[in-house]
PDB file of N, CA and C in Angstrom:
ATOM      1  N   UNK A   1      28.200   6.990  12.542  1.00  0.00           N
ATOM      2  CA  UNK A   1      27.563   5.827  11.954  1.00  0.00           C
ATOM      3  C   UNK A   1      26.865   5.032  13.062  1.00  0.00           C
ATOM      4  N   UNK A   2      25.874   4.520  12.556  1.00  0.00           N
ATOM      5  CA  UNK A   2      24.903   3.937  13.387  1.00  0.00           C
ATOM      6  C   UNK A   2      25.468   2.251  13.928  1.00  0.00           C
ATOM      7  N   UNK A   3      25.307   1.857  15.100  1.00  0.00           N
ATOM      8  CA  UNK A   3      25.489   0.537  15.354  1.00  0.00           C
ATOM      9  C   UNK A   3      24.093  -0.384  15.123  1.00  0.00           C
ATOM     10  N   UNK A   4      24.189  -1.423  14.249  1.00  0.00           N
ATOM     11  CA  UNK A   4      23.245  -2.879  14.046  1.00  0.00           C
ATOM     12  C   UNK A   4      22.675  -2.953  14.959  1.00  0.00           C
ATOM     13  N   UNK A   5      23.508  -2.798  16.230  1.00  0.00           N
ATOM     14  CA  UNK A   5      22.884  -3.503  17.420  1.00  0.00           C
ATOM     15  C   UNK A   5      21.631  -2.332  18.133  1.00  0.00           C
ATOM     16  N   UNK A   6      22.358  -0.963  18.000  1.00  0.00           N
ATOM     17  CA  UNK A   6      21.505   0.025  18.200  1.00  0.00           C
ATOM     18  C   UNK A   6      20.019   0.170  17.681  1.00  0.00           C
ATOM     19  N   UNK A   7      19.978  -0.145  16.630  1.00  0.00           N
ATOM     20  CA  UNK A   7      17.974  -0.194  16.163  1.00  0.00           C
ATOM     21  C   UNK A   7      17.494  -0.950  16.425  1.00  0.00           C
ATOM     22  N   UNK A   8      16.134  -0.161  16.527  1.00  0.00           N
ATOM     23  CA  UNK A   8      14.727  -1.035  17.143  1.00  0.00           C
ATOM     24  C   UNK A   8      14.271  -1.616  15.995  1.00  0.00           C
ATOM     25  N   UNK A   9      13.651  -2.705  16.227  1.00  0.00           N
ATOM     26  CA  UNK A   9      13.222  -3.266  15.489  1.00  0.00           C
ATOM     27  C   UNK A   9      12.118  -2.500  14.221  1.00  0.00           C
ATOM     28  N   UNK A  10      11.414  -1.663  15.054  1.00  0.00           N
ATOM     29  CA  UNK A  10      10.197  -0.642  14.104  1.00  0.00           C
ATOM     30  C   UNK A  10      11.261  -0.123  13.375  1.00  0.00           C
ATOM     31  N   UNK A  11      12.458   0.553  13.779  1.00  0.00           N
ATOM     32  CA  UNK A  11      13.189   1.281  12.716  1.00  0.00           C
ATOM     33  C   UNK A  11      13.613   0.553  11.777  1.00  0.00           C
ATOM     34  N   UNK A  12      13.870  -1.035  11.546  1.00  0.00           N
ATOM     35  CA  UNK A  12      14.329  -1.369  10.290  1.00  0.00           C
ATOM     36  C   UNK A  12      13.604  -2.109   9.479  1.00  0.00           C
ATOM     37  N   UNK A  13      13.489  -1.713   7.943  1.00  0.00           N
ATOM     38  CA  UNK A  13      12.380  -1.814   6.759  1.00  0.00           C
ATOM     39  C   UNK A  13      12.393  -3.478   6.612  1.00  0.00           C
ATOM     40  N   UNK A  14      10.713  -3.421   6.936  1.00  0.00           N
ATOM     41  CA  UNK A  14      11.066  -5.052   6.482  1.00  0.00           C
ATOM     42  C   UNK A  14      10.658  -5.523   4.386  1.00  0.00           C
ATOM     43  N   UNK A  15      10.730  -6.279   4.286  1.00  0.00           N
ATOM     44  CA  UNK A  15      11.289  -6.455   2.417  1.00  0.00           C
ATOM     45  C   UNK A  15       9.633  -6.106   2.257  1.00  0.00           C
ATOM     46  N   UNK A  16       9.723  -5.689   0.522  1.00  0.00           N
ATOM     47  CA  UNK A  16       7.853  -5.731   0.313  1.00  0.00           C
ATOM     48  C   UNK A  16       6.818  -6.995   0.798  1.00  0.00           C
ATOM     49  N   UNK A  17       7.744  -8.218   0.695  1.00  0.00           N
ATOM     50  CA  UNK A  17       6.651  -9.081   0.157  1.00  0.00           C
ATOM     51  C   UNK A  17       6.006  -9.313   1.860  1.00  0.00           C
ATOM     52  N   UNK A  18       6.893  -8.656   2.568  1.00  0.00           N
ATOM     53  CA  UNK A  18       6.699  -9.057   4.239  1.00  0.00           C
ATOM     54  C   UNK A  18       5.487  -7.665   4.667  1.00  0.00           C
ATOM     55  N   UNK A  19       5.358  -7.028   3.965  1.00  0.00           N
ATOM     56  CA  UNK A  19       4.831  -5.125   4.328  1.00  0.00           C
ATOM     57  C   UNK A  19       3.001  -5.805   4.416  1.00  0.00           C
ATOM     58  N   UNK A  20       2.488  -5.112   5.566  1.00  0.00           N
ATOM     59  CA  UNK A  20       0.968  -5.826   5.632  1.00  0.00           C
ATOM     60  C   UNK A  20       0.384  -4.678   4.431  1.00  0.00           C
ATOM     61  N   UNK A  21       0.368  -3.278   4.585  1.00  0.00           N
ATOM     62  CA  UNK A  21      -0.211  -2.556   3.713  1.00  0.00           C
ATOM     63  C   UNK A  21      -0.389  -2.740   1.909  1.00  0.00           C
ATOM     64  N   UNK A  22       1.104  -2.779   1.105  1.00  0.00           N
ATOM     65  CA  UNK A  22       1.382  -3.298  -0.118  1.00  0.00           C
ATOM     66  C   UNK A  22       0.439  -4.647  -0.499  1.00  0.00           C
ATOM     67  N   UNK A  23       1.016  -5.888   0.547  1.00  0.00           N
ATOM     68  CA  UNK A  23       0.426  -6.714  -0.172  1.00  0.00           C
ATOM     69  C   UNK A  23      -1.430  -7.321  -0.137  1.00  0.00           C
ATOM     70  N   UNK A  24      -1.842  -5.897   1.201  1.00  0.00           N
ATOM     71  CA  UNK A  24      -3.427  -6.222   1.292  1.00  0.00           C
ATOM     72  C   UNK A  24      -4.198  -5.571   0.018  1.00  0.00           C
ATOM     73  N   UNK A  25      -3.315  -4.890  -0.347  1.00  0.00           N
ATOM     74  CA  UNK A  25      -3.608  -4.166  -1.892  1.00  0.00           C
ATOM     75  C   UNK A  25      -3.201  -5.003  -3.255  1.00  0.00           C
ATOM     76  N   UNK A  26      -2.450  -5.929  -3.216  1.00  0.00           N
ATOM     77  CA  UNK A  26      -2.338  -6.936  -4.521  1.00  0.00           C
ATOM     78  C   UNK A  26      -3.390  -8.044  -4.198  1.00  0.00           C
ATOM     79  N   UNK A  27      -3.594  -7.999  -2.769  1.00  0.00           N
ATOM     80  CA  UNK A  27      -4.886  -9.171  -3.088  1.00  0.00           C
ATOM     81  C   UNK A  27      -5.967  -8.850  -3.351  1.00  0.00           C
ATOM     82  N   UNK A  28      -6.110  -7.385  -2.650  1.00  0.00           N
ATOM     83  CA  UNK A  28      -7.752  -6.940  -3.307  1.00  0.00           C
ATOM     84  C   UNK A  28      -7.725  -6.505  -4.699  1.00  0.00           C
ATOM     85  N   UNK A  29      -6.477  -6.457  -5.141  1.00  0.00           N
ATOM     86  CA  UNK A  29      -6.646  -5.843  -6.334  1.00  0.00           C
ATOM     87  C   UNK A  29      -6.689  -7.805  -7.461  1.00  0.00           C
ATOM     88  N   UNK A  30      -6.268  -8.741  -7.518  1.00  0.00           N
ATOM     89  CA  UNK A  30      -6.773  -9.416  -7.258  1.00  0.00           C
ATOM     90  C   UNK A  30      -7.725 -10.470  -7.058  1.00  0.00           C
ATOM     91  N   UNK A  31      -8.939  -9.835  -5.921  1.00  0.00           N
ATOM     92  CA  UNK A  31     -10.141 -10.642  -5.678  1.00  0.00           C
ATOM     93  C   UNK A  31     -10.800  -9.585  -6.611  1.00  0.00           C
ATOM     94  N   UNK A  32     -10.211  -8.456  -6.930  1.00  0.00           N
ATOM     95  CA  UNK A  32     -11.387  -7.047  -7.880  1.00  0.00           C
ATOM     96  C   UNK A  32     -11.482  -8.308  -9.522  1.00  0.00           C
ATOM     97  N   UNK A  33     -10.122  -8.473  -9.638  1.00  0.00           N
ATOM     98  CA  UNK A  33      -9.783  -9.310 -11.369  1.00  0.00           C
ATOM     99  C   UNK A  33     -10.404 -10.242 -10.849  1.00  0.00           C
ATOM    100  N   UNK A  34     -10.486 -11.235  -9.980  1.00  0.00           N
ATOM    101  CA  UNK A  34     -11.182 -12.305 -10.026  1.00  0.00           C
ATOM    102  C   UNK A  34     -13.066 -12.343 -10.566  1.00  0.00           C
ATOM    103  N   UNK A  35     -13.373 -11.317 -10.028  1.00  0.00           N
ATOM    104  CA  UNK A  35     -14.893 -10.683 -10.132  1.00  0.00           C
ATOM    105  C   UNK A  35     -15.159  -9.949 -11.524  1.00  0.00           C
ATOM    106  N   UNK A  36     -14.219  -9.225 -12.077  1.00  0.00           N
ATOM    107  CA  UNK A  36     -14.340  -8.976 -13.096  1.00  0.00           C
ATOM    108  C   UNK A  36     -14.507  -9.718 -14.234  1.00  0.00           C
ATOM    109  N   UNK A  37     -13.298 -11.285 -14.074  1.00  0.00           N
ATOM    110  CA  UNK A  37     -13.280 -12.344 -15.211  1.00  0.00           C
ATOM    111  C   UNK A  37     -14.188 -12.849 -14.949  1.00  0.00           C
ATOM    112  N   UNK A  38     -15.164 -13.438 -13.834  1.00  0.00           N
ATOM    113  CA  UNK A  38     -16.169 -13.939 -13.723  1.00  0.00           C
ATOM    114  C   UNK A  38     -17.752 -13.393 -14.405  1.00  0.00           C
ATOM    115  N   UNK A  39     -17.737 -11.831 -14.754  1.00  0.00           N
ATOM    116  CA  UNK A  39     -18.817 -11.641 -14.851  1.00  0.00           C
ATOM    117  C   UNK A  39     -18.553 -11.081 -16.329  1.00  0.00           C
ATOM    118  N   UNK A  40     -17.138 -11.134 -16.984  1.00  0.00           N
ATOM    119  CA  UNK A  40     -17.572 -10.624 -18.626  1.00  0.00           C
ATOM    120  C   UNK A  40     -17.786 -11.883 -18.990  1.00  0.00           C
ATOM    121  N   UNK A  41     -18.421 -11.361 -20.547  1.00  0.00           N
ATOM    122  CA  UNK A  41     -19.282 -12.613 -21.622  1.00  0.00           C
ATOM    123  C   UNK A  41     -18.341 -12.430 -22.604  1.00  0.00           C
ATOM    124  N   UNK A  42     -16.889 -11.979 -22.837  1.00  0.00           N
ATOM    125  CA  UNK A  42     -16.150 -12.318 -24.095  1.00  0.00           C
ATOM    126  C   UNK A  42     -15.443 -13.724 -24.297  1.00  0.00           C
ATOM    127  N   UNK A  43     -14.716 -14.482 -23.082  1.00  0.00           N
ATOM    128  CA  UNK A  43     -13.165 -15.122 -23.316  1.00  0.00           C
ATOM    129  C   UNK A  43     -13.586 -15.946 -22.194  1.00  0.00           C
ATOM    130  N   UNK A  44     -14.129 -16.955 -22.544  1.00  0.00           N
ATOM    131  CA  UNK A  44     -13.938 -18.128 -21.852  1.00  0.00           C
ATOM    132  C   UNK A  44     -12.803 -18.862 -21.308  1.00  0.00           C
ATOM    133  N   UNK A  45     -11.752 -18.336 -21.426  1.00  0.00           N
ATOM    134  CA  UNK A  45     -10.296 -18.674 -20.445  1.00  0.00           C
ATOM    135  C   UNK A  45     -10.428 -17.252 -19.234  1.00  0.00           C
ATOM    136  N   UNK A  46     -11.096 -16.778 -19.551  1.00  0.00           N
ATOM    137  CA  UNK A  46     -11.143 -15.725 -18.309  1.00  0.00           C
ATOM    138  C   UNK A  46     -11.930 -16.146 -17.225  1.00  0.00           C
ATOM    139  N   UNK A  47     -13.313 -16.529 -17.710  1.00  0.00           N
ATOM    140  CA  UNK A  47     -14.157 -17.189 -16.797  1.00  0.00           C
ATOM    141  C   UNK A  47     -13.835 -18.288 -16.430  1.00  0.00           C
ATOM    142  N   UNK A  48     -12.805 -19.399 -17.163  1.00  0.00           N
ATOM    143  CA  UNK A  48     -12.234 -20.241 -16.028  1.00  0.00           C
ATOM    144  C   UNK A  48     -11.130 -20.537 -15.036  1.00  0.00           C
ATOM    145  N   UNK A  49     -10.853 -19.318 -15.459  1.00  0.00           N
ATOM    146  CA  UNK A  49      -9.853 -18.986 -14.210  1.00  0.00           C
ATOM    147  C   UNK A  49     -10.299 -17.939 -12.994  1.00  0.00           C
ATOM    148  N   UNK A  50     -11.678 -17.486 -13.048  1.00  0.00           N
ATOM    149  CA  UNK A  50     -12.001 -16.224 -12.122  1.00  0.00           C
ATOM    150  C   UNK A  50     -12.145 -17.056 -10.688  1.00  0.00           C
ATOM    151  N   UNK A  51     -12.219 -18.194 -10.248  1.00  0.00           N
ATOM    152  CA  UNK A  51     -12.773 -18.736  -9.590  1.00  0.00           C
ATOM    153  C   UNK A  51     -11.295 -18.837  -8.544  1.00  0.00           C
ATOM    154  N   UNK A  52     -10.626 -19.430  -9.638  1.00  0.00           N
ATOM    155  CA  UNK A  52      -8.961 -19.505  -8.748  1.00  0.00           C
ATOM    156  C   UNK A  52      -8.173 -18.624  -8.407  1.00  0.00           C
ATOM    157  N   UNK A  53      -8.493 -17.191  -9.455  1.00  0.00           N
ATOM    158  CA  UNK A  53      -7.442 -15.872  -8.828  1.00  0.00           C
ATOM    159  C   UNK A  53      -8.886 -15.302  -7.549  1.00  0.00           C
ATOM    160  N   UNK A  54     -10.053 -15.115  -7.313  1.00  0.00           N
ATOM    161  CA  UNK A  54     -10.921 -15.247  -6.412  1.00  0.00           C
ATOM    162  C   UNK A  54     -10.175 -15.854  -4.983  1.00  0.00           C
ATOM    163  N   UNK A  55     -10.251 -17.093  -5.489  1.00  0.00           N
ATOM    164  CA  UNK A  55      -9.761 -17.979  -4.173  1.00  0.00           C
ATOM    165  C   UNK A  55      -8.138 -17.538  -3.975  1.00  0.00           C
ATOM    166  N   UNK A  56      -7.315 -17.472  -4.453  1.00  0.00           N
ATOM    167  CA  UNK A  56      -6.303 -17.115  -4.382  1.00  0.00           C
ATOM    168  C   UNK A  56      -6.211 -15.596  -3.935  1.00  0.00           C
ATOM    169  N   UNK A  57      -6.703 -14.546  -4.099  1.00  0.00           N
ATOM    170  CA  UNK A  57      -6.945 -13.295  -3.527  1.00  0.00           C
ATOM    171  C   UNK A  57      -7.323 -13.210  -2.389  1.00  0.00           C
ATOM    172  N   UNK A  58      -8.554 -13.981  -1.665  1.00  0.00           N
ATOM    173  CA  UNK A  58      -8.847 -14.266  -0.660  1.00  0.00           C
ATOM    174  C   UNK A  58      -8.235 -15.148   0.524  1.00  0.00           C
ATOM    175  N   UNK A  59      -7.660 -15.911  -0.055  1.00  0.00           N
ATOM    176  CA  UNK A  59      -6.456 -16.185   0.926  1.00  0.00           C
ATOM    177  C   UNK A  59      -5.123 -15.565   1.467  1.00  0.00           C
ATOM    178  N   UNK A  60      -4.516 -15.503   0.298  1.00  0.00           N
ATOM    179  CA  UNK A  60      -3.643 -13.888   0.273  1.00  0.00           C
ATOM    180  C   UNK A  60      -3.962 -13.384   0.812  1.00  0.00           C
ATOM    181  N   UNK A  61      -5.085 -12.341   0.741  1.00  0.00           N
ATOM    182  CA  UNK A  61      -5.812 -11.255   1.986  1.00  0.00           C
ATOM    183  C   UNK A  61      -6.001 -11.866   3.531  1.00  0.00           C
ATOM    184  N   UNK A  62      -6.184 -12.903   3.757  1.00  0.00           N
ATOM    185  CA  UNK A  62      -6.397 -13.647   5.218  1.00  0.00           C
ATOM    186  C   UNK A  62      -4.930 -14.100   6.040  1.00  0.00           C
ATOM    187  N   UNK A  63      -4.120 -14.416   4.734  1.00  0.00           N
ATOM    188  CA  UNK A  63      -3.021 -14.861   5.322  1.00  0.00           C
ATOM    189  C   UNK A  63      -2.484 -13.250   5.596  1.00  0.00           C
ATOM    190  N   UNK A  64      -2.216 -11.941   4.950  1.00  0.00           N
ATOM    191  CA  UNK A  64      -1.419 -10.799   4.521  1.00  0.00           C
ATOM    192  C   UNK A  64      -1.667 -10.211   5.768  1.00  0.00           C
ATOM    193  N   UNK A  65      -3.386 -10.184   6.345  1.00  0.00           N
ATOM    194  CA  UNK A  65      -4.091  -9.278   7.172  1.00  0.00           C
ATOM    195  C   UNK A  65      -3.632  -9.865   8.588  1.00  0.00           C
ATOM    196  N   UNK A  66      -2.993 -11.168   8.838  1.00  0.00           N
ATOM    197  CA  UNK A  66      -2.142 -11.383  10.369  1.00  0.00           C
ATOM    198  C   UNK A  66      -0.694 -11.024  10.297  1.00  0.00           C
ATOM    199  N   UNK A  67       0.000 -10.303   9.426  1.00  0.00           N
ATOM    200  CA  UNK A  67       1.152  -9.637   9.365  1.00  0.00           C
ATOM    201  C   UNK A  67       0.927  -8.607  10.357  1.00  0.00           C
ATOM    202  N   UNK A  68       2.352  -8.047  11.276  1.00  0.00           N
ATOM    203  CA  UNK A  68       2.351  -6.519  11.471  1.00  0.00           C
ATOM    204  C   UNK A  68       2.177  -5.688  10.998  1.00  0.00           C
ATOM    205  N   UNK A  69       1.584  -4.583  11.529  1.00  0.00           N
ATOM    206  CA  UNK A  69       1.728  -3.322  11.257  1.00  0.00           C
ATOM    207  C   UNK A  69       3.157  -2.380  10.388  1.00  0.00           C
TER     208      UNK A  69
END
């Protein structure tokens, strides 16, 4: 059995919400819905929210993209 003290830091999993890869993919996926609600002509609760999941995707992505590797 392995000792705590023995692993490197790279060897132990850090949680999803901490992972740079996973969550640069919920924001682009995201800033994609933000662009999408903005440009259909059905549902006017879509188009007023495209602006804030937009901005909210794009921050997400800025803050996600100074995480480690």
């Amino acid at each position: 059995m392995t000792n705590p003290q023995e692993l490197t830091p790279a060897s132990r999993k850090r949680p999803f919400l901490l992972r740079r890869g996973p969550m640069e993919s919920i924001a682009t996926a995201l800033i994609a819905a933000g662009f999408l609600m903005l440009f259909q002509p059905f549902l006017l609760a879509l188009y007023t929210y495209s602006l804030a999941m937009l901005l909210t995707g794009t921050v997400m992505f800025i803050v996600v993209s100074k995480f480690p590797e």
